[in-house]
C-alpha atoms as a PDB file:
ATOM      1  CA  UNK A   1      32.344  -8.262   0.935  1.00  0.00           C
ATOM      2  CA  UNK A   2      30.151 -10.409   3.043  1.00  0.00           C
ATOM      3  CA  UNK A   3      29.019  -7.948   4.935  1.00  0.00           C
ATOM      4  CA  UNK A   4      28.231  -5.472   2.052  1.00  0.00           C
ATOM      5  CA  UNK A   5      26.031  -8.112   0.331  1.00  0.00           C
ATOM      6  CA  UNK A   6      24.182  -8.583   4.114  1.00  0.00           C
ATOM      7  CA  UNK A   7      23.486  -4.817   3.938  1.00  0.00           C
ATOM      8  CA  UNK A   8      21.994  -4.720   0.623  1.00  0.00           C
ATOM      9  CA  UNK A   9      20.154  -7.403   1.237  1.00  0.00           C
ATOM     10  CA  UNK A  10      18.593  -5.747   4.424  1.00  0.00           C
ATOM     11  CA  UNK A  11      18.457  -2.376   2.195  1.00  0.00           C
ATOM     12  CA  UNK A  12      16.330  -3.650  -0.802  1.00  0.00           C
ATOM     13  CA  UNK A  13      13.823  -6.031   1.111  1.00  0.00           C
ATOM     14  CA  UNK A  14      12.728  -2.269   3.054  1.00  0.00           C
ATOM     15  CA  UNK A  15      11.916  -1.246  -0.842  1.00  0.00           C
ATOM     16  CA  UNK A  16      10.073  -4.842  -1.085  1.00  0.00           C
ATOM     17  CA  UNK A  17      12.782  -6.313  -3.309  1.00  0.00           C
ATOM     18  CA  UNK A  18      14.272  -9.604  -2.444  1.00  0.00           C
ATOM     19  CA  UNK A  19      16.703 -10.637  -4.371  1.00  0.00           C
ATOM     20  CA  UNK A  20      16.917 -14.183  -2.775  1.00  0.00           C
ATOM     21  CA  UNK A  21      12.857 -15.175  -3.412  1.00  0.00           C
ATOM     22  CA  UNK A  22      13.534 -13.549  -6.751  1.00  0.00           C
ATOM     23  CA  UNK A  23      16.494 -16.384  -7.243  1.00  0.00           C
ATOM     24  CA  UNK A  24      14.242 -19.216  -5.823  1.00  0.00           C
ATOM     25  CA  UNK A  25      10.953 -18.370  -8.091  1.00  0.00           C
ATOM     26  CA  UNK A  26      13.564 -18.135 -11.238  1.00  0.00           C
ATOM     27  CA  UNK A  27      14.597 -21.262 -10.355  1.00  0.00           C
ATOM     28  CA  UNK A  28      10.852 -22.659  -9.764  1.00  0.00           C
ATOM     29  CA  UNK A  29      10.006 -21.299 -13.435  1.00  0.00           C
ATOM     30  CA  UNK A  30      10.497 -24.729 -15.154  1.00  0.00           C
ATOM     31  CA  UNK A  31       8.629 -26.246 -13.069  1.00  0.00           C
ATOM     32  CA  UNK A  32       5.942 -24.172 -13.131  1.00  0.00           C
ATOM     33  CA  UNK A  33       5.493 -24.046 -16.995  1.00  0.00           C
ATOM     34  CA  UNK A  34       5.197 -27.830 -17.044  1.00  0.00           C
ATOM     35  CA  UNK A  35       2.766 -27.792 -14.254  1.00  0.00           C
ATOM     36  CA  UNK A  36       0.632 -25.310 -15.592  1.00  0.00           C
ATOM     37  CA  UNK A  37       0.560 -27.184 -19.470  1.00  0.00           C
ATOM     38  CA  UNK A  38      -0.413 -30.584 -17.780  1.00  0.00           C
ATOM     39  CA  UNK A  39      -3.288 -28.693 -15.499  1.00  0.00           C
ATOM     40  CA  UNK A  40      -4.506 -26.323 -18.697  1.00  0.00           C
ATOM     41  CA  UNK A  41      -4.433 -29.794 -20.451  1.00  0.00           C
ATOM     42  CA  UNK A  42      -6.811 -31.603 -18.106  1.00  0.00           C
ATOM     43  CA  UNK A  43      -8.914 -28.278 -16.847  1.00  0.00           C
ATOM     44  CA  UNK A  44     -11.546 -26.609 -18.951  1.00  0.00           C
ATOM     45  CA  UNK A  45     -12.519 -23.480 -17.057  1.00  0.00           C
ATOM     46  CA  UNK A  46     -11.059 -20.130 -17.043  1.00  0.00           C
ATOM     47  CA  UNK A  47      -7.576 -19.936 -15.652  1.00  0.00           C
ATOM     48  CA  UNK A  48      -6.405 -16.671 -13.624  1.00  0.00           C
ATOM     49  CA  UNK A  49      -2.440 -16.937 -13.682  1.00  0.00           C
ATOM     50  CA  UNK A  50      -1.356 -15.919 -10.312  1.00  0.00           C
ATOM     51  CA  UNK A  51       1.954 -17.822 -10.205  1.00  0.00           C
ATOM     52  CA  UNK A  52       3.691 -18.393  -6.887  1.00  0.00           C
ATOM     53  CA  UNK A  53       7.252 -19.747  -7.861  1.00  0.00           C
ATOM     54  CA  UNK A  54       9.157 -19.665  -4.900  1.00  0.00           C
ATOM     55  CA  UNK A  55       6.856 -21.545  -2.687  1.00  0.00           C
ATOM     56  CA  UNK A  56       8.080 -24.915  -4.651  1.00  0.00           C
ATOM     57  CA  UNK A  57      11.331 -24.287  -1.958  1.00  0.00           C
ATOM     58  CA  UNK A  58       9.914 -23.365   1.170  1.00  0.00           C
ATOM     59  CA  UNK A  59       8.961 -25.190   4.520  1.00  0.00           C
ATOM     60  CA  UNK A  60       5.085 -25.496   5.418  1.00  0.00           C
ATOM     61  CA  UNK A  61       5.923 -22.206   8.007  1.00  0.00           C
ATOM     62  CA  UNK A  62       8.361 -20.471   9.264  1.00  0.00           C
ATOM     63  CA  UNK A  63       9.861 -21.694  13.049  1.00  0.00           C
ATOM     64  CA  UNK A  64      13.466 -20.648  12.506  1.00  0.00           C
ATOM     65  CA  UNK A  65      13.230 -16.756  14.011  1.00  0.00           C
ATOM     66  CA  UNK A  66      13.118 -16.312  17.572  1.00  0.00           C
ATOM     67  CA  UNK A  67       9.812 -15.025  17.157  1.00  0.00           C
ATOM     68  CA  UNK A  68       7.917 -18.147  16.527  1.00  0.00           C
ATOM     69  CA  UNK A  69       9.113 -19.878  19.416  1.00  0.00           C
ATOM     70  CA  UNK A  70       8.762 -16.270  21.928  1.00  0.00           C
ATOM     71  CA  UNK A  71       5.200 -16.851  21.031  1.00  0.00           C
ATOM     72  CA  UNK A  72       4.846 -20.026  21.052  1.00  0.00           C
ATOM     73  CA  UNK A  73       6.510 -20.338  24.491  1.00  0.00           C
ATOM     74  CA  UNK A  74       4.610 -17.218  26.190  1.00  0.00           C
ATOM     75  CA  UNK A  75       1.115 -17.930  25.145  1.00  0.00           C
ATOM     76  CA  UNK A  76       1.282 -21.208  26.485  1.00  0.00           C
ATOM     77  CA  UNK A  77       2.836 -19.277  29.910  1.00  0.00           C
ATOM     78  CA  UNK A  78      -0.223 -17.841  29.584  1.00  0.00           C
ATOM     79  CA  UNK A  79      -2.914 -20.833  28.807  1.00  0.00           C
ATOM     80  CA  UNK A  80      -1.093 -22.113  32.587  1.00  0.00           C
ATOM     81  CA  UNK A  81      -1.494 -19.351  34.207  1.00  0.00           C
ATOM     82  CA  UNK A  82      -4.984 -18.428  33.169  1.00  0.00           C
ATOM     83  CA  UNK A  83      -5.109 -14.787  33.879  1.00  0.00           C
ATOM     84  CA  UNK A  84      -8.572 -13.305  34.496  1.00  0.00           C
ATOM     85  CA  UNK A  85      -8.177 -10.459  32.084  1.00  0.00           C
ATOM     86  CA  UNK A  86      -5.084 -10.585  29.780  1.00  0.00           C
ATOM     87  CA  UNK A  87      -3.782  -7.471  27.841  1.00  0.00           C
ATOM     88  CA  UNK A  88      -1.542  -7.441  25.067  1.00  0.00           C
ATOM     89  CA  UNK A  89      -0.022  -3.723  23.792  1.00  0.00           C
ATOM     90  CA  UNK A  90       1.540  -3.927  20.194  1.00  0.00           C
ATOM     91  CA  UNK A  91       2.381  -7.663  19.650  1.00  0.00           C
ATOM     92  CA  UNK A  92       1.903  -9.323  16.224  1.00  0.00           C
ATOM     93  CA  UNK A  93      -1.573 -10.154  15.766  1.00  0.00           C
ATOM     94  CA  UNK A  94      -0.751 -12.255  13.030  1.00  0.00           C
ATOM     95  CA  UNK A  95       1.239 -14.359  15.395  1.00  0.00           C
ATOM     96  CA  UNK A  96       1.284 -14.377  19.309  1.00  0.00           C
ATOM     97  CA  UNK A  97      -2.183 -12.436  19.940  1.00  0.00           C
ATOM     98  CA  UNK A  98      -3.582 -15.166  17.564  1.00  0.00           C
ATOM     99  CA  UNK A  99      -2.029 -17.802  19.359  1.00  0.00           C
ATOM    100  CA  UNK A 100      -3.636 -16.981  22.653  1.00  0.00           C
ATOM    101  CA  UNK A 101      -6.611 -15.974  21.307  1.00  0.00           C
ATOM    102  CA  UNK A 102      -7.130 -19.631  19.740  1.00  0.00           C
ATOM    103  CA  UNK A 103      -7.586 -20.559  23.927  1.00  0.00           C
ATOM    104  CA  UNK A 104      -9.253 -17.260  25.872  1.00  0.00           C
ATOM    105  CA  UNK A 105     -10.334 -13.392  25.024  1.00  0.00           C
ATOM    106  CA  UNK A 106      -7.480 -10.992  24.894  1.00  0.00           C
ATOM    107  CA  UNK A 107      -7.448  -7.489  24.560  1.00  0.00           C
ATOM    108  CA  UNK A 108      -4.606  -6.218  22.658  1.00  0.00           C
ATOM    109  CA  UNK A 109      -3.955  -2.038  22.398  1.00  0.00           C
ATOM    110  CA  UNK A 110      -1.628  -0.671  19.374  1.00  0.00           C
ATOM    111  CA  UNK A 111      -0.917   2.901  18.346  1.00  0.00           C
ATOM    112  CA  UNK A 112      -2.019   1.477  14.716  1.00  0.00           C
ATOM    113  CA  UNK A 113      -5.412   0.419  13.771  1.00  0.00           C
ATOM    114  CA  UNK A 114      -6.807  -2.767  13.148  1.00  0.00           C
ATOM    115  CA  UNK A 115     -10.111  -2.558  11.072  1.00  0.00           C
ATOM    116  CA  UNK A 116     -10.941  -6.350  11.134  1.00  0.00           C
ATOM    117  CA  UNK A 117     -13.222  -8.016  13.916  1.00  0.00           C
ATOM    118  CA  UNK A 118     -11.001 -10.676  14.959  1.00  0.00           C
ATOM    119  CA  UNK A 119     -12.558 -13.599  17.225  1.00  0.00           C
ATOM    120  CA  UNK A 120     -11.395 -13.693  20.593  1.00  0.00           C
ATOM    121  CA  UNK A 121      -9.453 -10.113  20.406  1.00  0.00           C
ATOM    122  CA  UNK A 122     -10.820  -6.596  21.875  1.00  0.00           C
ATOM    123  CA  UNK A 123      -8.949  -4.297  20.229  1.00  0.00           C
ATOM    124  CA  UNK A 124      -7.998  -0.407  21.445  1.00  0.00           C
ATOM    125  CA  UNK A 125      -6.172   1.838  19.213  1.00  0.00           C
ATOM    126  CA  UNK A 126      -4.301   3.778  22.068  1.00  0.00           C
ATOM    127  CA  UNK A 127      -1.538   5.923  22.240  1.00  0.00           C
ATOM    128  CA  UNK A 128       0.714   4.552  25.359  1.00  0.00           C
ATOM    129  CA  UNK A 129       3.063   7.179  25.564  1.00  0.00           C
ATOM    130  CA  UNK A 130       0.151   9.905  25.984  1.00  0.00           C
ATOM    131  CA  UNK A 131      -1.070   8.564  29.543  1.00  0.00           C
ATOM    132  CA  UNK A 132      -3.886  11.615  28.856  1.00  0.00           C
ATOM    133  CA  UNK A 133      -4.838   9.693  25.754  1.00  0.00           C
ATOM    134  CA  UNK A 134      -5.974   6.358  27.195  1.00  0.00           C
ATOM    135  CA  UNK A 135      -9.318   4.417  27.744  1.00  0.00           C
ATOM    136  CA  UNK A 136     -11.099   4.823  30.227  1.00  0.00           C
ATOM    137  CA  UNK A 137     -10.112   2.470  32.695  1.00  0.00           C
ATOM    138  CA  UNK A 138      -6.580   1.673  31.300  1.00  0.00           C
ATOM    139  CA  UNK A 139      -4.987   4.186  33.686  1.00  0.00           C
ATOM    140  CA  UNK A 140      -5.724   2.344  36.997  1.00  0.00           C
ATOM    141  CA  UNK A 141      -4.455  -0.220  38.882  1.00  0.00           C
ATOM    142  CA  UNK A 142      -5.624  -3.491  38.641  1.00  0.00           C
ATOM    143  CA  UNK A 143      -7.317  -2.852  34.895  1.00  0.00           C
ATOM    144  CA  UNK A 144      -5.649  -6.650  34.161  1.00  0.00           C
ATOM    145  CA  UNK A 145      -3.925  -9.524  36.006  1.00  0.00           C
ATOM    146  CA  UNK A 146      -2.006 -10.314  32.868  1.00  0.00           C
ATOM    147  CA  UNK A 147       0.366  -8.529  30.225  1.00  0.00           C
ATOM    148  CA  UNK A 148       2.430  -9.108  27.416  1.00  0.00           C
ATOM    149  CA  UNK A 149       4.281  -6.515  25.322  1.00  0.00           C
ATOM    150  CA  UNK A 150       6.915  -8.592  22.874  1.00  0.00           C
ATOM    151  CA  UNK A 151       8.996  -7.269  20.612  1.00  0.00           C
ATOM    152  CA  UNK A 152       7.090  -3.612  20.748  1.00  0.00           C
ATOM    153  CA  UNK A 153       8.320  -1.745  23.772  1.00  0.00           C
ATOM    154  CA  UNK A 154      11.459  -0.987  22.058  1.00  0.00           C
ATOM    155  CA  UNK A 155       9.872   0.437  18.857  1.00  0.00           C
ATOM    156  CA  UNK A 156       7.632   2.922  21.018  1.00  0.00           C
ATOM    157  CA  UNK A 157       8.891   6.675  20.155  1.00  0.00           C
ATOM    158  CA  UNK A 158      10.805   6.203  17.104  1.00  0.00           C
ATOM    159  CA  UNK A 159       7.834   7.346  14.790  1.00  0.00           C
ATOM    160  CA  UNK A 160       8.269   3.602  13.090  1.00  0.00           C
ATOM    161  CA  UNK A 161       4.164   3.160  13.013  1.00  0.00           C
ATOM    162  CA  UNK A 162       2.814   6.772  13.007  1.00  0.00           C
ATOM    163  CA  UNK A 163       3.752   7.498  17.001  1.00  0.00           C
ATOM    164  CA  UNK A 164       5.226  10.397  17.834  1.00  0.00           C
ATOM    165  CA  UNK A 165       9.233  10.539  17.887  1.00  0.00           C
ATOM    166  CA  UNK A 166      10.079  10.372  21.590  1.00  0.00           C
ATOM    167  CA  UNK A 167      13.379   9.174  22.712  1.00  0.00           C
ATOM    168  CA  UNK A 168      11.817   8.417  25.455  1.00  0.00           C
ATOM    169  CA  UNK A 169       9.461   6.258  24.330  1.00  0.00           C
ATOM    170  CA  UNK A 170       9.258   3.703  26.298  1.00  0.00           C
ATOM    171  CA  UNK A 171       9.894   4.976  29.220  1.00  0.00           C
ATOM    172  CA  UNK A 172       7.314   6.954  28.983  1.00  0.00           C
ATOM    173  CA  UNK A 173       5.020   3.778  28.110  1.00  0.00           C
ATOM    174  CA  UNK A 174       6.288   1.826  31.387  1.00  0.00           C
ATOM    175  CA  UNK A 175       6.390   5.042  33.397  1.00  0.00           C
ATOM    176  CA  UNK A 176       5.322   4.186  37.717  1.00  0.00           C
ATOM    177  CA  UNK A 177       2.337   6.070  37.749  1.00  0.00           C
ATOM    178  CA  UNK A 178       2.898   9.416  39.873  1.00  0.00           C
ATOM    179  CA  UNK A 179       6.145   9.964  38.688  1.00  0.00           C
ATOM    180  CA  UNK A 180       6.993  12.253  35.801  1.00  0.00           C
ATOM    181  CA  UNK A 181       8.889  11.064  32.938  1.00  0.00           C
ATOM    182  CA  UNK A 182       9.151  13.794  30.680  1.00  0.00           C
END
């Protein structure tokens, strides 16, 4: 039974349900009513209701998933080492490429856009699987002294972010140049 309520879990937050936040804003409701008479009591202005009810319940951030500390733990690898020229391919923005971006320049490259001009961050929308496909300049050696790939390689071929499905994915992403990895 256990199991089965994991699984539905998993199955309705890729349909952007979750039942669990939908528990903790119920139970934030209250609250929120009486909050929101005392401030319309004591405000005059125009009110937009955009309630968040859950948010009563949470921690200031997230550092429980293995993510935060990967990050955390790499980009400061990184701020020691002080590469030349780091490159990042398909890493969270919105966590590790931000991260070392707060200290140097990176250059990240992702199969999916990114249409905001981000301090600190050259971005590349590139294909890795199609070698053909590159920048110029991202198919020889010593382009960068520096890489980072987390929690992307394995994603690379399984169509997941508009790719192409490849079994081979990524392989064909890490791939010694010379050799063919069809």
């Amino acid at each position: 039974m256990k199991t089965l309520l994991i699984k539905l879990l998993a199955l309705s937050s890729q349909f952007g349900l979750d039942p669990l936040r939908m528990l903790s804003s119920l139970r934030g409701l209250p609250s929120f009513a009486r909050d929101w008479q005392a401030f319309r009591r004591s405000f005059s202005g125009k009110i937009l209701l955009s309630p968040y009810l859950h948010d009563r319940f949470e921690e200031g951030g997230t550092t429980k998933s293995e993510y935060f500390w990967q990050d955390l733990w790499v980009a400061r690898q990184i701020y020691a080492a002080a590469p030349k020229n780091h490159v990042d391919i398909g890493s969270r923005v919105d966590g590790f490429v931000a991260h070392v971006a707060s200290f140097r320049e990176i250059e990240v490259l992702d199969v999916r856009p990114i249409t905001g001009v981000i301090p600190g961050i050259t971005f590349r929308q590139a294909d890795l699987m199609d070698h053909t496909s590159l920048p110029q300049g991202l198919d020889g050696e010593g382009y960068c002294d520096s890489l980072s790939c987390l929690h992307a390689l394995e994603h690379f071929g399984l169509g997941r972010y508009g790719d192409p499905i490849n079994p081979q994915g990524d392989c064909k992403v890490v791939c010694v140049r010379g050799q063919n990895h069809s």
